[in-house]
ModelCIF file with pLDDT and N, C-alpha, C, O atoms, coordinates in Angstrom:
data_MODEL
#
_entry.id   MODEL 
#
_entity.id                         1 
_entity.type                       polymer 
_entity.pdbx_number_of_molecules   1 
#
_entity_poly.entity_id                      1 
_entity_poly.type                           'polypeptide(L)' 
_entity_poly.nstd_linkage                   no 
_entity_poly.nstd_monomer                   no 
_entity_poly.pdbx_seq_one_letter_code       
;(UNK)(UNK)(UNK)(UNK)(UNK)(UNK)(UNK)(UNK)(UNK)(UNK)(UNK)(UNK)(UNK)(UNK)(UNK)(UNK)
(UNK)(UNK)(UNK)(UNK)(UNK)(UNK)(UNK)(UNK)(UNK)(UNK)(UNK)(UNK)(UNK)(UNK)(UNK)(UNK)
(UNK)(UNK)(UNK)(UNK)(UNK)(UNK)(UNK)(UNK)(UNK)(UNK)(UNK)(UNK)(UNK)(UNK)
;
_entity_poly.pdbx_seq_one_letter_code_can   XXXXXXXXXXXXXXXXXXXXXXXXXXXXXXXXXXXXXXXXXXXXXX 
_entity_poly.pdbx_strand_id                 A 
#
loop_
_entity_poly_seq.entity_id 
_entity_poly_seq.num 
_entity_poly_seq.mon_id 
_entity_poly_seq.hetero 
1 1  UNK n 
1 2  UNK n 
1 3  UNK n 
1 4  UNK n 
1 5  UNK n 
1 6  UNK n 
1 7  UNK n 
1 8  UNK n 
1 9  UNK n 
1 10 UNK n 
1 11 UNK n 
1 12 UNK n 
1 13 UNK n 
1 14 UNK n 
1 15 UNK n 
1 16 UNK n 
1 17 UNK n 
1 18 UNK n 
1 19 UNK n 
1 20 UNK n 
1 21 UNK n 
1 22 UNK n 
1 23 UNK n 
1 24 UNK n 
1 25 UNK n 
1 26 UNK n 
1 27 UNK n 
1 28 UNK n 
1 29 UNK n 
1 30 UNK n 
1 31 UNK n 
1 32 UNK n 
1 33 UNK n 
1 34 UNK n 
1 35 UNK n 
1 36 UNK n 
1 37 UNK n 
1 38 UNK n 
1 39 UNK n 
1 40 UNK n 
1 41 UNK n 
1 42 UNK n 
1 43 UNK n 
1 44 UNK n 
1 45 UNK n 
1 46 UNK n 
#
_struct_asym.id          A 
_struct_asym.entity_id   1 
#
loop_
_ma_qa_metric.id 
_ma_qa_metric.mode 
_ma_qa_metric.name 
_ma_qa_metric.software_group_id 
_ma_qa_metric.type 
1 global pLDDT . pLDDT 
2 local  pLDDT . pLDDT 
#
_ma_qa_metric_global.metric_id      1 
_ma_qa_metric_global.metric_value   97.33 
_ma_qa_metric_global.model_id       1 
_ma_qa_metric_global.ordinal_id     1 
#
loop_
_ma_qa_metric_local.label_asym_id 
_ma_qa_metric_local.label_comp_id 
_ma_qa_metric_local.label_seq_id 
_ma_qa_metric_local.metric_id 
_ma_qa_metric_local.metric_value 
_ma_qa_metric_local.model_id 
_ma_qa_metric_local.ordinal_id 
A UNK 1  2 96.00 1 1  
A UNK 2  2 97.00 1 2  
A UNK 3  2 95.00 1 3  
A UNK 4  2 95.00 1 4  
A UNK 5  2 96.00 1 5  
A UNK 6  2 96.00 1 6  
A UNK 7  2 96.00 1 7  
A UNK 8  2 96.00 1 8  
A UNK 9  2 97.00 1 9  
A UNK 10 2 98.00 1 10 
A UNK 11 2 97.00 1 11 
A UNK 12 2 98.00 1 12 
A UNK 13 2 98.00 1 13 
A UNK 14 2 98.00 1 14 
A UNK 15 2 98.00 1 15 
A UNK 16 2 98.00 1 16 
A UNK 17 2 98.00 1 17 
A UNK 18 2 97.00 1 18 
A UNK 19 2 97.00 1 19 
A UNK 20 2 97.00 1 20 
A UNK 21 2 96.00 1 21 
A UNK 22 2 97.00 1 22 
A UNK 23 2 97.00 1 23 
A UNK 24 2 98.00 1 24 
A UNK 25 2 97.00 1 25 
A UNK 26 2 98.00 1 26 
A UNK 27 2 98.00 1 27 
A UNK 28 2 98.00 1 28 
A UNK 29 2 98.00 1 29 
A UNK 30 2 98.00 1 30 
A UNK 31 2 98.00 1 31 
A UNK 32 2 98.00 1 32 
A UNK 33 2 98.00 1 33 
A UNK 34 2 97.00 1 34 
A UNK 35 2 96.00 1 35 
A UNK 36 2 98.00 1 36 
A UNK 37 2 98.00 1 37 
A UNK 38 2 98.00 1 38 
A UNK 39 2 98.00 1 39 
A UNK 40 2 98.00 1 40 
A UNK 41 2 98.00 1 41 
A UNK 42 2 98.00 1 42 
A UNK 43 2 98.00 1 43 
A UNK 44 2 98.00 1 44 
A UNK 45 2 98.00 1 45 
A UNK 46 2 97.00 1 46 
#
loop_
_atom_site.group_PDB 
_atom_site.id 
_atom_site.type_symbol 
_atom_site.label_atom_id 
_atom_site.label_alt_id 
_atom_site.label_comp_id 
_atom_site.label_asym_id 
_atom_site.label_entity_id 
_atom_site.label_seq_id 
_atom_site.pdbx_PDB_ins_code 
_atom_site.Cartn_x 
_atom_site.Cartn_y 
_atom_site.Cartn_z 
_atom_site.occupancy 
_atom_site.B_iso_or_equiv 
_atom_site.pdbx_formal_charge 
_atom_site.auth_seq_id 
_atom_site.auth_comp_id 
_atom_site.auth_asym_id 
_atom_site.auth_atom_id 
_atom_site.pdbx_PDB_model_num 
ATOM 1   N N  . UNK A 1 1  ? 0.916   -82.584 8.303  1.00 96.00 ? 1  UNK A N  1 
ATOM 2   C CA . UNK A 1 1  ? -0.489  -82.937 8.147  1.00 96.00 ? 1  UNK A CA 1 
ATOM 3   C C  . UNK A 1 1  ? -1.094  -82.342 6.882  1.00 96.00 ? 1  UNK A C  1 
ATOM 4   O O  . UNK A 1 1  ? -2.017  -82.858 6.251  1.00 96.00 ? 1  UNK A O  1 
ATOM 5   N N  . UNK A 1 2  ? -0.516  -81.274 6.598  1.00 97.00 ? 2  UNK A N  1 
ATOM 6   C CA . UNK A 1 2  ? -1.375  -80.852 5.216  1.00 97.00 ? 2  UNK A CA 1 
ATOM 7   C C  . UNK A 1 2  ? -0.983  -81.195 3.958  1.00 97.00 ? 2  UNK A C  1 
ATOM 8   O O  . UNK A 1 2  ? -1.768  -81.039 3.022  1.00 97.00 ? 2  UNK A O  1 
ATOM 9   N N  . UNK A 1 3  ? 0.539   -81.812 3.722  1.00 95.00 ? 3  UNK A N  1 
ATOM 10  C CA . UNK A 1 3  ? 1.010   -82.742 2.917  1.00 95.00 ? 3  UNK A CA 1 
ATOM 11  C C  . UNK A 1 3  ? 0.380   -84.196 3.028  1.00 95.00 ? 3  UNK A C  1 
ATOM 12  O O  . UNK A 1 3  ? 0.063   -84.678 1.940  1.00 95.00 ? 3  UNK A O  1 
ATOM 13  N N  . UNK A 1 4  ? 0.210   -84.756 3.828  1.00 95.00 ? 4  UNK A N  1 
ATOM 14  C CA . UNK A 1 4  ? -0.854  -86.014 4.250  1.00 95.00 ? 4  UNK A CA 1 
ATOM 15  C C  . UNK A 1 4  ? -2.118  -86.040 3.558  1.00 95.00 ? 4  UNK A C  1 
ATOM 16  O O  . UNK A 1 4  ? -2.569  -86.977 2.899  1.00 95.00 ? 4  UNK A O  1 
ATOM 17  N N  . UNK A 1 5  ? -2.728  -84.736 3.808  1.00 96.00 ? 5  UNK A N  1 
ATOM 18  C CA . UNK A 1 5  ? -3.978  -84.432 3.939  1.00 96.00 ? 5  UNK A CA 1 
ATOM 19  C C  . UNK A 1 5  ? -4.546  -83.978 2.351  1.00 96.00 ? 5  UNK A C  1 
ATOM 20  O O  . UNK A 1 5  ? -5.706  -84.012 1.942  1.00 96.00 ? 5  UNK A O  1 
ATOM 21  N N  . UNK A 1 6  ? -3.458  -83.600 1.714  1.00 96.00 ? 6  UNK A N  1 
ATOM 22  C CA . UNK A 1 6  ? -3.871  -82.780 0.783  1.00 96.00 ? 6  UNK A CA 1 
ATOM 23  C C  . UNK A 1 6  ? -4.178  -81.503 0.413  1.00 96.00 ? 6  UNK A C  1 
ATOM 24  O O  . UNK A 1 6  ? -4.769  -81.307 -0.649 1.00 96.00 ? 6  UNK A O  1 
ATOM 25  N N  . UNK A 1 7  ? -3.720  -80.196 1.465  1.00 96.00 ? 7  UNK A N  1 
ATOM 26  C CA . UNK A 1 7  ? -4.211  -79.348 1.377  1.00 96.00 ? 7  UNK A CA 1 
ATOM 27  C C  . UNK A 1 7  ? -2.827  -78.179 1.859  1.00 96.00 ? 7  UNK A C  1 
ATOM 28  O O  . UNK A 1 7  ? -1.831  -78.798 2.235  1.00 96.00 ? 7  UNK A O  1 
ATOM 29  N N  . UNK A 1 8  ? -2.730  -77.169 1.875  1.00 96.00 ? 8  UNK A N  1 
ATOM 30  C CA . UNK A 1 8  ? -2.139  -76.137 2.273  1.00 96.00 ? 8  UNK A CA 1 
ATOM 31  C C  . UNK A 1 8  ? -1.662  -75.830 3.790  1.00 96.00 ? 8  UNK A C  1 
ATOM 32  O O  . UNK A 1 8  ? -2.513  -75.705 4.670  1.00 96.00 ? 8  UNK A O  1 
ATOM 33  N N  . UNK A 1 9  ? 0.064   -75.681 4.147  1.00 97.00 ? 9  UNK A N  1 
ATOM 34  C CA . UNK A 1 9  ? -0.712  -74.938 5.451  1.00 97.00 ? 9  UNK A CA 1 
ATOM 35  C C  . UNK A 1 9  ? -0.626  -74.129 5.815  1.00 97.00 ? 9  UNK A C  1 
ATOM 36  O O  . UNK A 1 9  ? -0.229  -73.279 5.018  1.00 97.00 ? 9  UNK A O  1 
ATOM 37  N N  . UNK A 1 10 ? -0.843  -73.732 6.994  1.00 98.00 ? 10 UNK A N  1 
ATOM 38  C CA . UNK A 1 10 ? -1.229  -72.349 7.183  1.00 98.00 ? 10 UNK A CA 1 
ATOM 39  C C  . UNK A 1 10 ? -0.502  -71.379 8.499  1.00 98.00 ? 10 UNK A C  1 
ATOM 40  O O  . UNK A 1 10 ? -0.895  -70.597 9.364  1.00 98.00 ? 10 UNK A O  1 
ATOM 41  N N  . UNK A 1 11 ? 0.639   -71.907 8.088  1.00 97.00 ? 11 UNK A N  1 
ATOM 42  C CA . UNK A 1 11 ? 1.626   -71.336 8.927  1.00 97.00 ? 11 UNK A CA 1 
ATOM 43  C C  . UNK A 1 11 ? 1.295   -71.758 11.007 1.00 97.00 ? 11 UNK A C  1 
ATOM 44  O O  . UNK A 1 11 ? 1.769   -71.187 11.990 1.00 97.00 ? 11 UNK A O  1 
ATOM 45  N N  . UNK A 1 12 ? 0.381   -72.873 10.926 1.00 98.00 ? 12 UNK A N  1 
ATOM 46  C CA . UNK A 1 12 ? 0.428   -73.136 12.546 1.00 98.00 ? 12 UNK A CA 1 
ATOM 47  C C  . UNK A 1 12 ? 1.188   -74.225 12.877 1.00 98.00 ? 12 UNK A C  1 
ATOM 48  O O  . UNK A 1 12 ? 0.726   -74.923 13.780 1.00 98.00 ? 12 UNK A O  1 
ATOM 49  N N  . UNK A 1 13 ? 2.256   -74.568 12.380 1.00 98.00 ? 13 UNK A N  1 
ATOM 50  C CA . UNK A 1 13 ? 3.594   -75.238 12.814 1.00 98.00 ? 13 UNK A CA 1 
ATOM 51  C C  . UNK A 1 13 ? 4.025   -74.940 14.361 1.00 98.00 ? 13 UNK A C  1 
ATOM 52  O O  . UNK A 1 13 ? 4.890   -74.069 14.453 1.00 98.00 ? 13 UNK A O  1 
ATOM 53  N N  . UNK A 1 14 ? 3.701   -75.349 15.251 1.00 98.00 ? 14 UNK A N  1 
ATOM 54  C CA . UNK A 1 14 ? 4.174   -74.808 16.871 1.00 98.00 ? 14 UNK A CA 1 
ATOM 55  C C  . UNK A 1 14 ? 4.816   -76.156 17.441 1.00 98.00 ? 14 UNK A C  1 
ATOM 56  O O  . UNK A 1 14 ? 4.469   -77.314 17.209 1.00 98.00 ? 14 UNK A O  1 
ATOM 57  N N  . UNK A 1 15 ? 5.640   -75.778 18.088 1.00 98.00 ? 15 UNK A N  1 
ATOM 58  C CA . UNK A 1 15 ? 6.477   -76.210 19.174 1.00 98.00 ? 15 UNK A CA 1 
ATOM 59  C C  . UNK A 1 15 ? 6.899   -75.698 20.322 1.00 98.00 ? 15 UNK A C  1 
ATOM 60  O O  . UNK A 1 15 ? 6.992   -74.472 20.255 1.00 98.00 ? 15 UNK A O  1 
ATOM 61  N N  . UNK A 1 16 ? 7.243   -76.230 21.533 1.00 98.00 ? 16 UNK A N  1 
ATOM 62  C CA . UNK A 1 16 ? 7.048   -75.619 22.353 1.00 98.00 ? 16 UNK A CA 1 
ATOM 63  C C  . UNK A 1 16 ? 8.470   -75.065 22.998 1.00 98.00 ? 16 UNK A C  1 
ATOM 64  O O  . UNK A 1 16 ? 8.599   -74.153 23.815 1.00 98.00 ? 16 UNK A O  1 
ATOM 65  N N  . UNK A 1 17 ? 9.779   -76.105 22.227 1.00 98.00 ? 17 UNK A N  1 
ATOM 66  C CA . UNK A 1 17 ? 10.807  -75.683 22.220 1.00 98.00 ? 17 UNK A CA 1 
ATOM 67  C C  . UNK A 1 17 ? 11.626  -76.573 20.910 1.00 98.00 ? 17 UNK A C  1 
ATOM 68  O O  . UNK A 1 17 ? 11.059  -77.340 20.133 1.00 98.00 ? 17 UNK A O  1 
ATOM 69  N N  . UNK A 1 18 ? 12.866  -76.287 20.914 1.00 97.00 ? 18 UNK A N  1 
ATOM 70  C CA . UNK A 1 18 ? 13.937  -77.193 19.882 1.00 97.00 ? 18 UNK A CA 1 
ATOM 71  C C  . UNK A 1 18 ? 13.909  -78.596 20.412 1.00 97.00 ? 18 UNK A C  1 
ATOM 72  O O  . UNK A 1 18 ? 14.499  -79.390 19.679 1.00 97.00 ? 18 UNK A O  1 
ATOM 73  N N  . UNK A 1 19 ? 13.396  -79.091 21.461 1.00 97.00 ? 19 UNK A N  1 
ATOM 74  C CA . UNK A 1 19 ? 13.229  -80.166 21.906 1.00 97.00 ? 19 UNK A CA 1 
ATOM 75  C C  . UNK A 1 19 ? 11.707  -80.657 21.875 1.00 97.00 ? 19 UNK A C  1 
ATOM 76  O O  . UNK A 1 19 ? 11.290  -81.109 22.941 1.00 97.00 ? 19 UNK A O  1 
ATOM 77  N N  . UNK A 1 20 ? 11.065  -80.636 21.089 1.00 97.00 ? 20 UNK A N  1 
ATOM 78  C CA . UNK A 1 20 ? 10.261  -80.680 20.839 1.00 97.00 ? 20 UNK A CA 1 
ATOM 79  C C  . UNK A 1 20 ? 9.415   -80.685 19.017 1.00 97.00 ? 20 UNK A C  1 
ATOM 80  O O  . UNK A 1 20 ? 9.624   -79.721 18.281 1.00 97.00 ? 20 UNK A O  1 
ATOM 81  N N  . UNK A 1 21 ? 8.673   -81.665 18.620 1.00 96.00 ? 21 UNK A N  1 
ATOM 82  C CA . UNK A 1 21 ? 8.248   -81.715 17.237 1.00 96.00 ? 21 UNK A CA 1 
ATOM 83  C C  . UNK A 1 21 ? 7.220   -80.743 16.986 1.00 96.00 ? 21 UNK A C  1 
ATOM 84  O O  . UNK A 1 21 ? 6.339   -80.794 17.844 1.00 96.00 ? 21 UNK A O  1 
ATOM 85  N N  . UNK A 1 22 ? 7.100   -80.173 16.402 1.00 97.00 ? 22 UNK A N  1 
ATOM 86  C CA . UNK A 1 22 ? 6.046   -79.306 15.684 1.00 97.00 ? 22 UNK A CA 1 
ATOM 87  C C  . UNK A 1 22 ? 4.982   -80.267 15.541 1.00 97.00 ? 22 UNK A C  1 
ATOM 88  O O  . UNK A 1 22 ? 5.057   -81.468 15.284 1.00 97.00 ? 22 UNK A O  1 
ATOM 89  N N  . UNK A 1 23 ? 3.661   -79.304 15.816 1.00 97.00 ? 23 UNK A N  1 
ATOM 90  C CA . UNK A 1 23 ? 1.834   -79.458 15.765 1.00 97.00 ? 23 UNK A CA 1 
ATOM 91  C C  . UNK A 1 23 ? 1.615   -78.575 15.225 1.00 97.00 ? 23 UNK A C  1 
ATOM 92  O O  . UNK A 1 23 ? 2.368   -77.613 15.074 1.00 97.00 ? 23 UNK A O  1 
ATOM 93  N N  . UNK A 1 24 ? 0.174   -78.754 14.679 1.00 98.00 ? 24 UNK A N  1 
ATOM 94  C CA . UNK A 1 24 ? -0.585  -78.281 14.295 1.00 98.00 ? 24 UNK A CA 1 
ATOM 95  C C  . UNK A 1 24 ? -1.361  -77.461 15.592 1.00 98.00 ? 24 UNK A C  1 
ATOM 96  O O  . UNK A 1 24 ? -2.085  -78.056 16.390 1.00 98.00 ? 24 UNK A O  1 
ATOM 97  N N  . UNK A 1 25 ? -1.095  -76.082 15.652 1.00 97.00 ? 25 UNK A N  1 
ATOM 98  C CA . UNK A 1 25 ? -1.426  -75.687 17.420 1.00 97.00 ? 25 UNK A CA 1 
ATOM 99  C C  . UNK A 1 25 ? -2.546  -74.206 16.624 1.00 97.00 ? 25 UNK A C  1 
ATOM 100 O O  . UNK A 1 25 ? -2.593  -73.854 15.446 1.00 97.00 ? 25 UNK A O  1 
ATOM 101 N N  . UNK A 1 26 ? -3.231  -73.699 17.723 1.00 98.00 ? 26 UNK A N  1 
ATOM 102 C CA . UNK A 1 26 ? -3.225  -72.135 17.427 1.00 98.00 ? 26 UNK A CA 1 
ATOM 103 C C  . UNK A 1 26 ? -3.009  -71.132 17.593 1.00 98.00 ? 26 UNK A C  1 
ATOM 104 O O  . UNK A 1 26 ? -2.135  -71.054 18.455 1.00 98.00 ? 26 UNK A O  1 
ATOM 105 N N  . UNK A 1 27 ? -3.386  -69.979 17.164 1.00 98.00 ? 27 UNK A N  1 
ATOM 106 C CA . UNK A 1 27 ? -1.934  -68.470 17.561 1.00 98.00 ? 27 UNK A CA 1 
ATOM 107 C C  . UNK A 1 27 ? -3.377  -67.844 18.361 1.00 98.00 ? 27 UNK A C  1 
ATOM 108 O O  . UNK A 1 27 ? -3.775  -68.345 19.413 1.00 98.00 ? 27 UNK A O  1 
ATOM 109 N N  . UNK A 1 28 ? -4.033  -66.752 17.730 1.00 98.00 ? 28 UNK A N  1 
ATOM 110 C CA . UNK A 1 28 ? -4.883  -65.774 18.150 1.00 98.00 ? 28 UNK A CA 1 
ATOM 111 C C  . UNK A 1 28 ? -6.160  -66.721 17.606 1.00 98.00 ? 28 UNK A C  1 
ATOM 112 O O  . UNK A 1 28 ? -6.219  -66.964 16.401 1.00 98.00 ? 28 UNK A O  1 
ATOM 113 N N  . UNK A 1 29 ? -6.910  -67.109 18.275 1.00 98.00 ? 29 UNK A N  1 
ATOM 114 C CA . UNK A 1 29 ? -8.414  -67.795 17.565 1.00 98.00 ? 29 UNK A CA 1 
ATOM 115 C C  . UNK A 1 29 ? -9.626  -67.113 18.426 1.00 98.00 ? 29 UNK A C  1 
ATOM 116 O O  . UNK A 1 29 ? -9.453  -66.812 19.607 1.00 98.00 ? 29 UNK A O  1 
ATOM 117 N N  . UNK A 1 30 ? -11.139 -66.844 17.599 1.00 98.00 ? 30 UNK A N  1 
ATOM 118 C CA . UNK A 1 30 ? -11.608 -65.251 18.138 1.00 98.00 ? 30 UNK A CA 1 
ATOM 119 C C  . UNK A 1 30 ? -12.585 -65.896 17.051 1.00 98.00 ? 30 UNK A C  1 
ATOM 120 O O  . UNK A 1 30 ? -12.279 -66.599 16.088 1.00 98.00 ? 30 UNK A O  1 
ATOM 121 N N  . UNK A 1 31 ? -14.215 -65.337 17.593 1.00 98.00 ? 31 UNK A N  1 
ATOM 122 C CA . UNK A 1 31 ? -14.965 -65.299 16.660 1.00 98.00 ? 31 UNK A CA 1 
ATOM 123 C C  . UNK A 1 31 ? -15.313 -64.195 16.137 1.00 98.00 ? 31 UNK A C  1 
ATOM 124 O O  . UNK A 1 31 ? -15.416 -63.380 17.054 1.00 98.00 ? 31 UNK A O  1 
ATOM 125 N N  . UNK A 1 32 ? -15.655 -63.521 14.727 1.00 98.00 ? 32 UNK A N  1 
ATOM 126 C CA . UNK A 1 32 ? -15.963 -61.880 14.476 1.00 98.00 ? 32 UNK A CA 1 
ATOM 127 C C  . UNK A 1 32 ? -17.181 -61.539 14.863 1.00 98.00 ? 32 UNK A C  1 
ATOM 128 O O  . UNK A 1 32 ? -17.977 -62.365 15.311 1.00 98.00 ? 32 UNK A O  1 
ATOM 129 N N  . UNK A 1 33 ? -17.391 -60.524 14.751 1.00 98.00 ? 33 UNK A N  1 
ATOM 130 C CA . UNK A 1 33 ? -18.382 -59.416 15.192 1.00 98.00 ? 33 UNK A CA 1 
ATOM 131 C C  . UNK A 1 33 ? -20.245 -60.009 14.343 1.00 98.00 ? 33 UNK A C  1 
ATOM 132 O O  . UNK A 1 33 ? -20.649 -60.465 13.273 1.00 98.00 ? 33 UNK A O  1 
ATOM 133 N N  . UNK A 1 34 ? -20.593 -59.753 15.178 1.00 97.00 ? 34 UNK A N  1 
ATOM 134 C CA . UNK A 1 34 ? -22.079 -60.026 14.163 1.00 97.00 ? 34 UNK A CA 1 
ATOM 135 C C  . UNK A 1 34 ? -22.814 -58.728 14.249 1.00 97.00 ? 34 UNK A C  1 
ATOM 136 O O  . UNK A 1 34 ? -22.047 -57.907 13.745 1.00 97.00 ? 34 UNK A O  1 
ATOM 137 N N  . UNK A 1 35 ? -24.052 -58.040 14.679 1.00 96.00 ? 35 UNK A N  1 
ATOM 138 C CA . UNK A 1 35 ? -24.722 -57.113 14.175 1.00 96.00 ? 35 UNK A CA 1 
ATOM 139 C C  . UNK A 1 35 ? -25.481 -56.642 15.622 1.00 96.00 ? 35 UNK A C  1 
ATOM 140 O O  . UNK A 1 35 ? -26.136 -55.603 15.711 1.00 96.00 ? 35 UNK A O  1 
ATOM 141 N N  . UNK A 1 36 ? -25.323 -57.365 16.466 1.00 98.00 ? 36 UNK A N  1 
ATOM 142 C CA . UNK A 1 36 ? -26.560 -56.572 17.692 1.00 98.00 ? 36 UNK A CA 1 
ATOM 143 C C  . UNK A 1 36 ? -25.761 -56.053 18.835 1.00 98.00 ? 36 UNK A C  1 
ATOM 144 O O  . UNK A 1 36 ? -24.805 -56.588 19.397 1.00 98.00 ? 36 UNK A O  1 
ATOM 145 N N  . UNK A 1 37 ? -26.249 -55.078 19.039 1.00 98.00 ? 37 UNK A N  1 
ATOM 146 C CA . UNK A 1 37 ? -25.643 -54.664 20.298 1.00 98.00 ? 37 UNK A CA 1 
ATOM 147 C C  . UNK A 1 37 ? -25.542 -55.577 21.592 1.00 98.00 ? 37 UNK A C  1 
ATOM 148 O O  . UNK A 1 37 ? -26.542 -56.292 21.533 1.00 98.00 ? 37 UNK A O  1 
ATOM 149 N N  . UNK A 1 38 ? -24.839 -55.894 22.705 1.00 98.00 ? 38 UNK A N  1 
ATOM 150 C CA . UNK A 1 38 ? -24.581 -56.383 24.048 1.00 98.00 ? 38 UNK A CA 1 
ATOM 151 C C  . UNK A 1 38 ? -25.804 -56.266 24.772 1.00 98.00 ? 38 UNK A C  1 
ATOM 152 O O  . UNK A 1 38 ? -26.387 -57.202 25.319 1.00 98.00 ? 38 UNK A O  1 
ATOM 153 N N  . UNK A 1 39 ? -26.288 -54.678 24.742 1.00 98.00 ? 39 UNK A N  1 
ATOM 154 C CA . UNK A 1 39 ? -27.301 -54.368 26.122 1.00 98.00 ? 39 UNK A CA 1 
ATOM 155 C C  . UNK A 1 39 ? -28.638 -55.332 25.125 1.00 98.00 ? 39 UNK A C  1 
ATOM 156 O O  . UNK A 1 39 ? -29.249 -56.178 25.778 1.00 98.00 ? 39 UNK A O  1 
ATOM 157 N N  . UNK A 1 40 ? -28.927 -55.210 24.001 1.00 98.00 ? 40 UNK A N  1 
ATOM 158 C CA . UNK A 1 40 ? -29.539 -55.856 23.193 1.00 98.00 ? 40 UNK A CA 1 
ATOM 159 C C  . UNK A 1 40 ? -30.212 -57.263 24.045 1.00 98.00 ? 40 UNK A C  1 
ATOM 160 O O  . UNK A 1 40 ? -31.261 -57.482 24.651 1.00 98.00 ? 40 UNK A O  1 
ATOM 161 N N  . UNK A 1 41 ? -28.507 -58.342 23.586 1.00 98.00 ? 41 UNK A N  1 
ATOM 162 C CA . UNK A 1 41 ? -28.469 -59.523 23.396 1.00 98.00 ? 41 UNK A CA 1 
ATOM 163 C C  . UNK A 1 41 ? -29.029 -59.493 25.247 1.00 98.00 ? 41 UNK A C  1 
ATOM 164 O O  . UNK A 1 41 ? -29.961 -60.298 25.238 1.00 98.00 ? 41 UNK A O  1 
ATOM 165 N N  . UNK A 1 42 ? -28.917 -59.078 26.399 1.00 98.00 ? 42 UNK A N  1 
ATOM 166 C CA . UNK A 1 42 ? -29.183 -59.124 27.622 1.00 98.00 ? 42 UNK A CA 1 
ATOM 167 C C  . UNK A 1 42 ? -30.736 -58.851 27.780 1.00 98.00 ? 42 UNK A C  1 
ATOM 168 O O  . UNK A 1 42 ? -31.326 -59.577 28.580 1.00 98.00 ? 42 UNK A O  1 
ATOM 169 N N  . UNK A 1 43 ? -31.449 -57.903 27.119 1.00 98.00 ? 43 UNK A N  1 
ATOM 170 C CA . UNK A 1 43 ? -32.706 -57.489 27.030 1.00 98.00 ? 43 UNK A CA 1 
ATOM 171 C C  . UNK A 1 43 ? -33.408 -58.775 26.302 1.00 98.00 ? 43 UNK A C  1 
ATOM 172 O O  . UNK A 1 43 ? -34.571 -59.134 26.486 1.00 98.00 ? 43 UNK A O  1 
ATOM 173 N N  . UNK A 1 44 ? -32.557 -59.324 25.531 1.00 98.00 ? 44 UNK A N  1 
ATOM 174 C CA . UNK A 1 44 ? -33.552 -60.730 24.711 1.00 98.00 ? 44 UNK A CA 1 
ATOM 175 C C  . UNK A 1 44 ? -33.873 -61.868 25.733 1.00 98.00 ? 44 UNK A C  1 
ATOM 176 O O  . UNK A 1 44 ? -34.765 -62.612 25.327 1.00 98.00 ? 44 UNK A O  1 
ATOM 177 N N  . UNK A 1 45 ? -33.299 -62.225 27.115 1.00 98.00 ? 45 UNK A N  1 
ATOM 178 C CA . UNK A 1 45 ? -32.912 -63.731 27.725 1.00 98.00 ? 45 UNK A CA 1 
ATOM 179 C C  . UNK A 1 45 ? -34.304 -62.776 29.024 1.00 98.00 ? 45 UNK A C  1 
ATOM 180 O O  . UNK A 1 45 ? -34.350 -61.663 29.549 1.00 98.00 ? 45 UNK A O  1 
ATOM 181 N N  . UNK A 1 46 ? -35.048 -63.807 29.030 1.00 97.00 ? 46 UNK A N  1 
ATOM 182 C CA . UNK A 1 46 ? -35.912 -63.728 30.399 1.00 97.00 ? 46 UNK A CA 1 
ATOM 183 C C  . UNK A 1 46 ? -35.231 -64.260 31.522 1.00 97.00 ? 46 UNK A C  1 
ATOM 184 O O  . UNK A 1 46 ? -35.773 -64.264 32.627 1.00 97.00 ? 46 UNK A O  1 
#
């Protein structure tokens, strides 16, 4: 797909065995950290 596509990839080639074709899959996916504390974000919601 990224030869298709035009672009780079990025090492997410997965399969699920030798019997099986490689996807485009994901490994660890996670959003980062932003700035407010937890007890915070609970004190904001009525």
């Amino acid at each position: 797909n990224a030869r298709l596509m035009g672009m780079k990839t990025t090492g997410n080639g997965r399969r699920e065995s030798y019997a099986h074709l490689p996807l485009p899959r994901m490994t660890n996916t996670f959003m980062l950290n932003g700035e407010c504390d937890p007890a915070e974000i609970i004190a904001s919601v009525k």
